[in-house]
Protein backbone atom coordinates (compact mmCIF):
# COMPACT_ATOMS: atom_id res chain seq x y z
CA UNK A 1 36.73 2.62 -77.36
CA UNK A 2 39.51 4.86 -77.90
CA UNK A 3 43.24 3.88 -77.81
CA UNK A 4 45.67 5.49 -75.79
CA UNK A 5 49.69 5.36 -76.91
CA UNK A 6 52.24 4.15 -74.97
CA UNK A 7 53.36 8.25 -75.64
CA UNK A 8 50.38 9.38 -74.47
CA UNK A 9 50.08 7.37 -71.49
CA UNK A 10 53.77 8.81 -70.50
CA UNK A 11 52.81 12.27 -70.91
CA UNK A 12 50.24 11.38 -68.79
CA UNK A 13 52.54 10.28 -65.94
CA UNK A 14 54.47 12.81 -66.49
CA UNK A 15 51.98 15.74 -66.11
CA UNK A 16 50.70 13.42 -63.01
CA UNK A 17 53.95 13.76 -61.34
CA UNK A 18 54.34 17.09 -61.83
CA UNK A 19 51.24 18.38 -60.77
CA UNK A 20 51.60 16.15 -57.49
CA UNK A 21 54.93 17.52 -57.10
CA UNK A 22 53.91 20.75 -56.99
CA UNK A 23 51.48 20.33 -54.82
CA UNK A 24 53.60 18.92 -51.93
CA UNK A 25 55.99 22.11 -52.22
CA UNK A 26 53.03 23.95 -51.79
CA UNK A 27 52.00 22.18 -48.92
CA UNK A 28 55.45 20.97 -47.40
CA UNK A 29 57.83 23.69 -48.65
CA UNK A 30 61.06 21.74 -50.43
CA UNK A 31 60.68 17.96 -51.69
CA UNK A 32 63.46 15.83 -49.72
CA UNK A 33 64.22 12.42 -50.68
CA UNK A 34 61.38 11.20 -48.38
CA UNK A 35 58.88 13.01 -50.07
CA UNK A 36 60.19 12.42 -53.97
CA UNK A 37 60.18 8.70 -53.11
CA UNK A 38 56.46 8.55 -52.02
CA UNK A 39 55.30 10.10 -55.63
CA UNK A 40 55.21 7.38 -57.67
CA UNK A 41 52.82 5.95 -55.23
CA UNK A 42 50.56 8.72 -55.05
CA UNK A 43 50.55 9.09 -59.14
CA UNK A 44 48.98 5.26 -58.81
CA UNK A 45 45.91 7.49 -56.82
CA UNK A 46 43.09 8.65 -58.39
CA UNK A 47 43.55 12.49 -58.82
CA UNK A 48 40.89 13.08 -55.50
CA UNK A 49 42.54 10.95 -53.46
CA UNK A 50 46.08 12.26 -53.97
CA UNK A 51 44.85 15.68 -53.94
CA UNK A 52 43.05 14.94 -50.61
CA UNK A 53 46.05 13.06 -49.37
CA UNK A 54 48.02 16.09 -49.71
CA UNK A 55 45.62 19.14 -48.49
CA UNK A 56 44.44 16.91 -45.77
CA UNK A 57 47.70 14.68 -44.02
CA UNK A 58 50.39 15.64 -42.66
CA UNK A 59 53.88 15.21 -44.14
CA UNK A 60 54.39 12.63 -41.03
CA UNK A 61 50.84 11.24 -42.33
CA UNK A 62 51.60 10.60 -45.66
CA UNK A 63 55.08 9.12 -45.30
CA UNK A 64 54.19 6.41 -42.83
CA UNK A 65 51.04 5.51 -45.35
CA UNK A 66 53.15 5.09 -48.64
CA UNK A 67 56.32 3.88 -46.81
CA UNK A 68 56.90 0.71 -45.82
């Protein structure tokens, strides 16, 4: 079983986050407030479903899922 750091495991958020914030500028143009706040609950997604959260819902779609 390997071990992962408590470094590694934050460069792993942190590449998580920035791949899903690029794709929701890609999709949605600039990231507001509304849309920065709903990230760390899409980096808790497996990478398919936040990546087919984001091609397939709507901005309107996605907020009302992950806030609340």
């Amino acid at each position: 079983m390997e071990m992962v750091t408590s470094w590694e495991r934050e460069g792993i958020k942190t590449e998580r986050r920035a791949g899903i914030t690029k794709l929701l500028q890609l999709r949605f143009g600039e990231i507001d407030a509304q849309l920065e706040a709903i990230i760390p609950k899409l980096i808790q997604l497996s990478t398919d479903e936040y990546m087919d959260l984001i091609y397939q819902a709507t901005r309107e779609e996605l907020l009302s899922r992950f806030q609340g």
